[in-house]
Protein backbone atom coordinates (compact mmCIF):
# COMPACT_ATOMS: atom_id res chain seq x y z
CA UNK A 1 -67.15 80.92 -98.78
CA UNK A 2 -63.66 81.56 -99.94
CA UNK A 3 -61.98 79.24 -102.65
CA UNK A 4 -59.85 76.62 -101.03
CA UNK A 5 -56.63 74.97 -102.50
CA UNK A 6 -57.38 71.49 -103.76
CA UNK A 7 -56.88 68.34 -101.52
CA UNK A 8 -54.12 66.11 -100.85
CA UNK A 9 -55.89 63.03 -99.44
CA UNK A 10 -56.81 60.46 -101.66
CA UNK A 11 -59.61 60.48 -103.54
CA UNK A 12 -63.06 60.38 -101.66
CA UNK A 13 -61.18 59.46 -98.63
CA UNK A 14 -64.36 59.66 -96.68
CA UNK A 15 -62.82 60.52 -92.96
CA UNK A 16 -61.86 63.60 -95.09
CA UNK A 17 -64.55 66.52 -93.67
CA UNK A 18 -64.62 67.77 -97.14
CA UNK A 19 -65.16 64.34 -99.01
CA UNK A 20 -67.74 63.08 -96.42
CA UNK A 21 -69.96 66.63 -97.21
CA UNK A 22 -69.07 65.95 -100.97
CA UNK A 23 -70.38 62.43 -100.90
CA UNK A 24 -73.62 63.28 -98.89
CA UNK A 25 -74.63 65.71 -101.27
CA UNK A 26 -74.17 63.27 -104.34
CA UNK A 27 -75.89 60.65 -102.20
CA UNK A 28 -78.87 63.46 -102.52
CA UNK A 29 -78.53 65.14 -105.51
CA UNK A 30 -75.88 63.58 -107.60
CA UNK A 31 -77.56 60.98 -110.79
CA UNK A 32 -74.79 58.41 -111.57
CA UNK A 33 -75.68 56.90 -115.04
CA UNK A 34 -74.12 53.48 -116.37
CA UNK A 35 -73.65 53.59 -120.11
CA UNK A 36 -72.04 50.67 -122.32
CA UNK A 37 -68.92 49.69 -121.90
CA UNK A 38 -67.09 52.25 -119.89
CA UNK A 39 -69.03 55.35 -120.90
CA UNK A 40 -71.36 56.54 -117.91
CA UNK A 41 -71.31 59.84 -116.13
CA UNK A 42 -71.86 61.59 -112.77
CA UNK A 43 -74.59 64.80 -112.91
CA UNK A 44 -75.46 67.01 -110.01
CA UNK A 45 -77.28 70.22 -111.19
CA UNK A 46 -78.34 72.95 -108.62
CA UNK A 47 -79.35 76.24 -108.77
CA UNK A 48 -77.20 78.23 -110.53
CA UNK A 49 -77.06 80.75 -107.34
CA UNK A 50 -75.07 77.74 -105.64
CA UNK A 51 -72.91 77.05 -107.97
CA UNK A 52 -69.66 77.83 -105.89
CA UNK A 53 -70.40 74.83 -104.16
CA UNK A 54 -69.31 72.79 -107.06
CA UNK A 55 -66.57 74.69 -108.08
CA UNK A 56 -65.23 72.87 -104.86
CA UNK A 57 -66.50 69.54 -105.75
CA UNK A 58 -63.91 69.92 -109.27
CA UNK A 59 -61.49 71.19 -107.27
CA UNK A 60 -61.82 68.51 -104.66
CA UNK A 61 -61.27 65.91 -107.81
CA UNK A 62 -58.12 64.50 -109.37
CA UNK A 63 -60.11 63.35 -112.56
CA UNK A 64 -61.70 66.01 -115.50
CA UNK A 65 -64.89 67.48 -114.91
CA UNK A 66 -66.76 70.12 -116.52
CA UNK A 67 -69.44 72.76 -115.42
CA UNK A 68 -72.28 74.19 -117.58
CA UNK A 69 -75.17 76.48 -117.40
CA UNK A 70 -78.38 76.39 -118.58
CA UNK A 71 -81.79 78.56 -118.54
CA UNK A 72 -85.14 77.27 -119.25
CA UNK A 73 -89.07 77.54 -118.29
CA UNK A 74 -90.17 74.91 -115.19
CA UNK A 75 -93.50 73.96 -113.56
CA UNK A 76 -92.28 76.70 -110.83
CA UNK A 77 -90.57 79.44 -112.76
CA UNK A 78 -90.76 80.76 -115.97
CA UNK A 79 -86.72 81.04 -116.25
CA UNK A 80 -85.31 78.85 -114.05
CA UNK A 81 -80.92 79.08 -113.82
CA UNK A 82 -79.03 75.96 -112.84
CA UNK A 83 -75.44 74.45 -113.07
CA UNK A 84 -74.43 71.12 -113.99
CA UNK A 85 -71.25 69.40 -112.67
CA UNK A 86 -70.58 66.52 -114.90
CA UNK A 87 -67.82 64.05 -114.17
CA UNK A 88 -67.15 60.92 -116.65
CA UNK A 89 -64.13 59.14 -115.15
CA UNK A 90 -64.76 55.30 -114.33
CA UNK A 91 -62.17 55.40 -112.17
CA UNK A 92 -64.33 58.07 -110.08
CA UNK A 93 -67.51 56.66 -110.36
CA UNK A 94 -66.37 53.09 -109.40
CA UNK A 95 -65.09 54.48 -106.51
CA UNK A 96 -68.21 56.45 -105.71
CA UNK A 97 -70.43 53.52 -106.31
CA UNK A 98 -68.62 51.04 -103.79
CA UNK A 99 -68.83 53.88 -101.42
CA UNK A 100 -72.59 53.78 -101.51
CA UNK A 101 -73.73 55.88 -104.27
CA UNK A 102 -75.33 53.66 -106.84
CA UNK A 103 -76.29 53.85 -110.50
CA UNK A 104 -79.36 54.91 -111.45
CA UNK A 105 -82.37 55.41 -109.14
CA UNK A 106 -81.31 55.07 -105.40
CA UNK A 107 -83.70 57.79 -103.61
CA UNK A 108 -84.89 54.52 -101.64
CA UNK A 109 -81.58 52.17 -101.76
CA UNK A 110 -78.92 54.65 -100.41
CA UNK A 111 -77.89 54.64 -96.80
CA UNK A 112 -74.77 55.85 -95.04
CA UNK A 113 -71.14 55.14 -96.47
CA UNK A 114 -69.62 51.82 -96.76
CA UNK A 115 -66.36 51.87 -94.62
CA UNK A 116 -64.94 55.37 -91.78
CA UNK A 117 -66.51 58.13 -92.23
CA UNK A 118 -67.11 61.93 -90.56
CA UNK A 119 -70.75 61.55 -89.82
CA UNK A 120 -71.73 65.32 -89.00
CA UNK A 121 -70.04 66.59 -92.65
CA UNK A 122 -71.96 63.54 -94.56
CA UNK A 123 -75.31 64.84 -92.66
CA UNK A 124 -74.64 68.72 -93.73
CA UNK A 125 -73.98 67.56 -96.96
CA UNK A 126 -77.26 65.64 -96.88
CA UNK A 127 -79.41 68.61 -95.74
CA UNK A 128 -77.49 71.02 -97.77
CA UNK A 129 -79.16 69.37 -100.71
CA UNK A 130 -82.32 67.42 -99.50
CA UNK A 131 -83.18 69.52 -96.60
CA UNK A 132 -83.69 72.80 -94.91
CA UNK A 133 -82.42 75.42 -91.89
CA UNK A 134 -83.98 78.07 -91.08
CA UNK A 135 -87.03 79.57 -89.13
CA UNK A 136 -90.72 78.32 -89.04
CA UNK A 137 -93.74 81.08 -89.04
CA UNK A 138 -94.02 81.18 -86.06
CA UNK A 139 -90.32 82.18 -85.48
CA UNK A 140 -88.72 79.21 -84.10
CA UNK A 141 -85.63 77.71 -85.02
CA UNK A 142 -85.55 74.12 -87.86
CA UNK A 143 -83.22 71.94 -89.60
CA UNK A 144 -85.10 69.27 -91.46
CA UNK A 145 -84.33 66.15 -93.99
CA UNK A 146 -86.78 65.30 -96.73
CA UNK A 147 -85.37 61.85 -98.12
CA UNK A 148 -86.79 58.34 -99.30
CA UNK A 149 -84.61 56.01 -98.09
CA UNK A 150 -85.35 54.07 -94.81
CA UNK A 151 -81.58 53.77 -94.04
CA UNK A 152 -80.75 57.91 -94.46
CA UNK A 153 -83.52 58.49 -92.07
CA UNK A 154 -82.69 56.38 -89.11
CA UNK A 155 -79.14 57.59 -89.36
CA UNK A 156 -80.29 61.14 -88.96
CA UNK A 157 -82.48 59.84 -86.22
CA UNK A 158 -79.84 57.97 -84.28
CA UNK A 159 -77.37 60.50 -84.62
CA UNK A 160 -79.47 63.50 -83.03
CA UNK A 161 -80.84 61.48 -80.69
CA UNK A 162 -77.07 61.13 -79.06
CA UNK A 163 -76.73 64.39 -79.82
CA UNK A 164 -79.73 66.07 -78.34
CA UNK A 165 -81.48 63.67 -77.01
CA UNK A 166 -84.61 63.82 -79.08
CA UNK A 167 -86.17 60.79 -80.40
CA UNK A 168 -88.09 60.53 -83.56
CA UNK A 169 -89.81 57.46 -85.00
CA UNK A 170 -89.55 57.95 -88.74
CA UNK A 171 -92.44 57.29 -90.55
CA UNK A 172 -93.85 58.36 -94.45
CA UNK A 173 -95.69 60.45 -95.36
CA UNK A 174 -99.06 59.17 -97.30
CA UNK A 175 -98.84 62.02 -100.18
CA UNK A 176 -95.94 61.06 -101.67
CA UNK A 177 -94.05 58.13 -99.51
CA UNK A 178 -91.16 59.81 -98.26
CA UNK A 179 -89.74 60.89 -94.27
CA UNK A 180 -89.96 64.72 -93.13
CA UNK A 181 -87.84 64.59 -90.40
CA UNK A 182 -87.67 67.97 -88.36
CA UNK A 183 -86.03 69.25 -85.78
CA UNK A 184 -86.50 72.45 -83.94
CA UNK A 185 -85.84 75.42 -80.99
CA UNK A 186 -83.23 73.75 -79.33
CA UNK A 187 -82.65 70.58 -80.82
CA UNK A 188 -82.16 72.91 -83.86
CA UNK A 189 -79.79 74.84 -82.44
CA UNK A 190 -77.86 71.89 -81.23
CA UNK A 191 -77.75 70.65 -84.68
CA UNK A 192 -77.17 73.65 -86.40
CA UNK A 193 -73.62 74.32 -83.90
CA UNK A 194 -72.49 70.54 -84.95
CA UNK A 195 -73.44 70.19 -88.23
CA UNK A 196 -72.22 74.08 -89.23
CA UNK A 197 -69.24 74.56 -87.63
CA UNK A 198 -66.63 77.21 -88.61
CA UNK A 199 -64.71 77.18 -91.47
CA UNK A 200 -67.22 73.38 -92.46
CA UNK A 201 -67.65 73.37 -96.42
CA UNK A 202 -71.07 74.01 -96.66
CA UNK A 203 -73.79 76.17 -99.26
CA UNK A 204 -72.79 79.60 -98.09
CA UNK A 205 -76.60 80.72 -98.16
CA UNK A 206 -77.69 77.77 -95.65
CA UNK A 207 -74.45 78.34 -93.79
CA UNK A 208 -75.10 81.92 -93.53
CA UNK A 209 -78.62 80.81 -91.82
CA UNK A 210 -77.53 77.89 -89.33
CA UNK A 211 -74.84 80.90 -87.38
CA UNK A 212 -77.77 82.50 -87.22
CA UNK A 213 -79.96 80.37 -85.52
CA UNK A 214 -78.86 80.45 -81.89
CA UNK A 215 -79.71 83.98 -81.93
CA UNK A 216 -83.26 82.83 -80.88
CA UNK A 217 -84.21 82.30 -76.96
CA UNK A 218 -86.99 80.81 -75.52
CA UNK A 219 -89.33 83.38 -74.54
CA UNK A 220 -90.49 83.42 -71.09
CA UNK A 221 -93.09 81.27 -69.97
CA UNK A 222 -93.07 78.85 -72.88
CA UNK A 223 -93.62 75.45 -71.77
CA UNK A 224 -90.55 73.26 -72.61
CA UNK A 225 -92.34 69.91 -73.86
CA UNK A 226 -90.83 66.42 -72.06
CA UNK A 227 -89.31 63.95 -74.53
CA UNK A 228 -91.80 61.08 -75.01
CA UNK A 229 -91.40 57.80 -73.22
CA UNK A 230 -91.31 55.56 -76.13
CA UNK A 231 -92.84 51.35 -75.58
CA UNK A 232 -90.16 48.98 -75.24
CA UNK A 233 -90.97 45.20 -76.32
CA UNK A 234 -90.16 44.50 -72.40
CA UNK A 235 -93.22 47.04 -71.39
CA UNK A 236 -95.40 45.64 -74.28
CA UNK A 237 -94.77 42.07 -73.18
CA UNK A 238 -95.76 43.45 -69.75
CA UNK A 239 -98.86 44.88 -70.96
CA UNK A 240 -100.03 42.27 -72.64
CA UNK A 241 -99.40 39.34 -69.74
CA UNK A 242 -101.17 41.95 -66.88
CA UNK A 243 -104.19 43.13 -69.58
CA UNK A 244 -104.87 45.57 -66.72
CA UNK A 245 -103.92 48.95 -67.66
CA UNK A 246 -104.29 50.41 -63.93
CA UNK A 247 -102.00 47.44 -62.34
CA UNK A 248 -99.19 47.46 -65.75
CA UNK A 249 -99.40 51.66 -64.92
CA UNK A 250 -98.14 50.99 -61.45
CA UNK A 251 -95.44 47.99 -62.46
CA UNK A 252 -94.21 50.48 -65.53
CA UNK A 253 -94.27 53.73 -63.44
CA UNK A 254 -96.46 55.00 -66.53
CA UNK A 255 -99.92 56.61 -66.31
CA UNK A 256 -103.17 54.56 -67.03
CA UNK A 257 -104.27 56.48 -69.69
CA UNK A 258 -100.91 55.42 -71.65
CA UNK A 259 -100.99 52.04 -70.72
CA UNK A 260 -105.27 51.92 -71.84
CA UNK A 261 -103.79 53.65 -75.05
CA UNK A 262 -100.79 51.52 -75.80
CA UNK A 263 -102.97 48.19 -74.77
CA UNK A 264 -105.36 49.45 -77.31
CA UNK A 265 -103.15 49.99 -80.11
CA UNK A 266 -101.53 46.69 -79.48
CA UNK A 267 -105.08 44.83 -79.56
CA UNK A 268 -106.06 46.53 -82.67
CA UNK A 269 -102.76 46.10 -84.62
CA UNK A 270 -101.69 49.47 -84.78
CA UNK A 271 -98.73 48.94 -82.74
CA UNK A 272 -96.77 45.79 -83.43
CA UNK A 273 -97.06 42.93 -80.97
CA UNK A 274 -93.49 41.84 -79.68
CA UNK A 275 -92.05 38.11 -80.15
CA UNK A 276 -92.01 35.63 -77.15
């Protein structure tokens, strides 16, 4: 990823492909601290192999910031490199925190950017730093989110459903309370052309991975799976008032066996039971 000259716009301007990335990625990995008075800061610390990444963040910023190193021993290395960008400006960080990025911790409070925005740079600069592209074992194509926040989630969901047509109901996980949201084969693929496109500011190492990814074809003979049919409130409603599965399956033009499942889950609270 060659350097790039430093930005005209104005500050943050979030319709701004660079800015939206920038502002994803501190929405994921940046730690905006409130001290007293005016003192506070801005952190984001990485890897120290990705530091280039916010060499472009300073250079994207009108205010002083500073970049330091640092080596030490962590639960999953015994020498573990990073860099630190750390930016002190008030005038910066009020900006950033009306945008949406707030002090302190916001794994579960942030959601997408108050005001216009590009929405496919914010969502690489999301999975740049809380997600992943690449290849499962078993060879297939992925782009996936990890991220606590109810609001980040659904975004992601809405916006590769238009995209790909894939729906996912987002739901936590019971270890530790947070969404995996994955994608993969072709709805990877779709993602990966969008999200990555030439030239798009991005870690050059996940970059380097998404070009690759529509290298892989279906092999022949592998089933391609049909999108699932999800329950409206209309169909549950429906459900409910015929408490037949055989006569809602013909009304719905669904099977019985979904209908005796969905009635099921509806009597035993496991799916919710639409208003009147």
């Amino acid at each position: 990823m060659a350097d790039r000259e430093p930005i005209v716009h104005q500050f943050m301007d979030l319709r701004v492909p660079e800015y939206a990335y920038m502002f994803g990625f501190l929405q994921a990995d940046g730690n905006l601290y409130q001290g007293a008075g005016r003192k506070g800061r801005l952190t984001v610390e990485i890897n120290a192999k990705d530091v280039q990444i916010l060499r472009h963040f300073q250079k994207l910023t009108p205010y002083y910031s500073n970049i330091t190193a640092r080596t030490r021993c962590t639960n999953f290395a015994a020498s573990h490199s990073s860099a630190t960008w750390t930016l002190c400006s008030l005038e910066a960080r009020t900006t950033l925190n009306e945008l949406g990025l707030p002090y302190g911790r916001k794994s579960k409070t942030v959601a997408s950017p108050h005001g216009d925005f590009s929405p496919r740079d914010y969502l690489r600069g999301l999975i740049d730093a809380d997600g992943s592209v690449g290849y499962t074992a078993k060879g297939f194509p992925f782009i996936s989110l990890t991220t606590a926040s109810t609001a980040i989630g659904t975004y992601l969901c809405r916006y590769a459903q238009q995209l790909t047509g894939a729906e996912r109901n987002i739901k936590r996980n019971a270890r530790d309370a947070i969404y995996n949201i994955l994608y993969t084969k072709e709805k990877a693929q779709k993602l990966a052309t969008e999200l990555y496109y030439n030239g798009c500011l991005a870690l050059e190492r996940k970059k380097t991975t998404a070009d690759t990814l529509n290298d892989w074809v279906r092999p022949a003979g592998m089933r391609v799976a049909p999108e699932r049919r999800r329950w409206t409130a209309h169909e549950d409603r429906v459900l409910l008032g015929l408490n037949n599965d055989a006569a809602a399956a013909k009304d719905l033009g669904r099977t019985v066996p979904s209908c005796s499942v969905r009635l099921w889950r509806l009597r035993t609270g496991q799916a919710r039971v639409p208003a009147e």
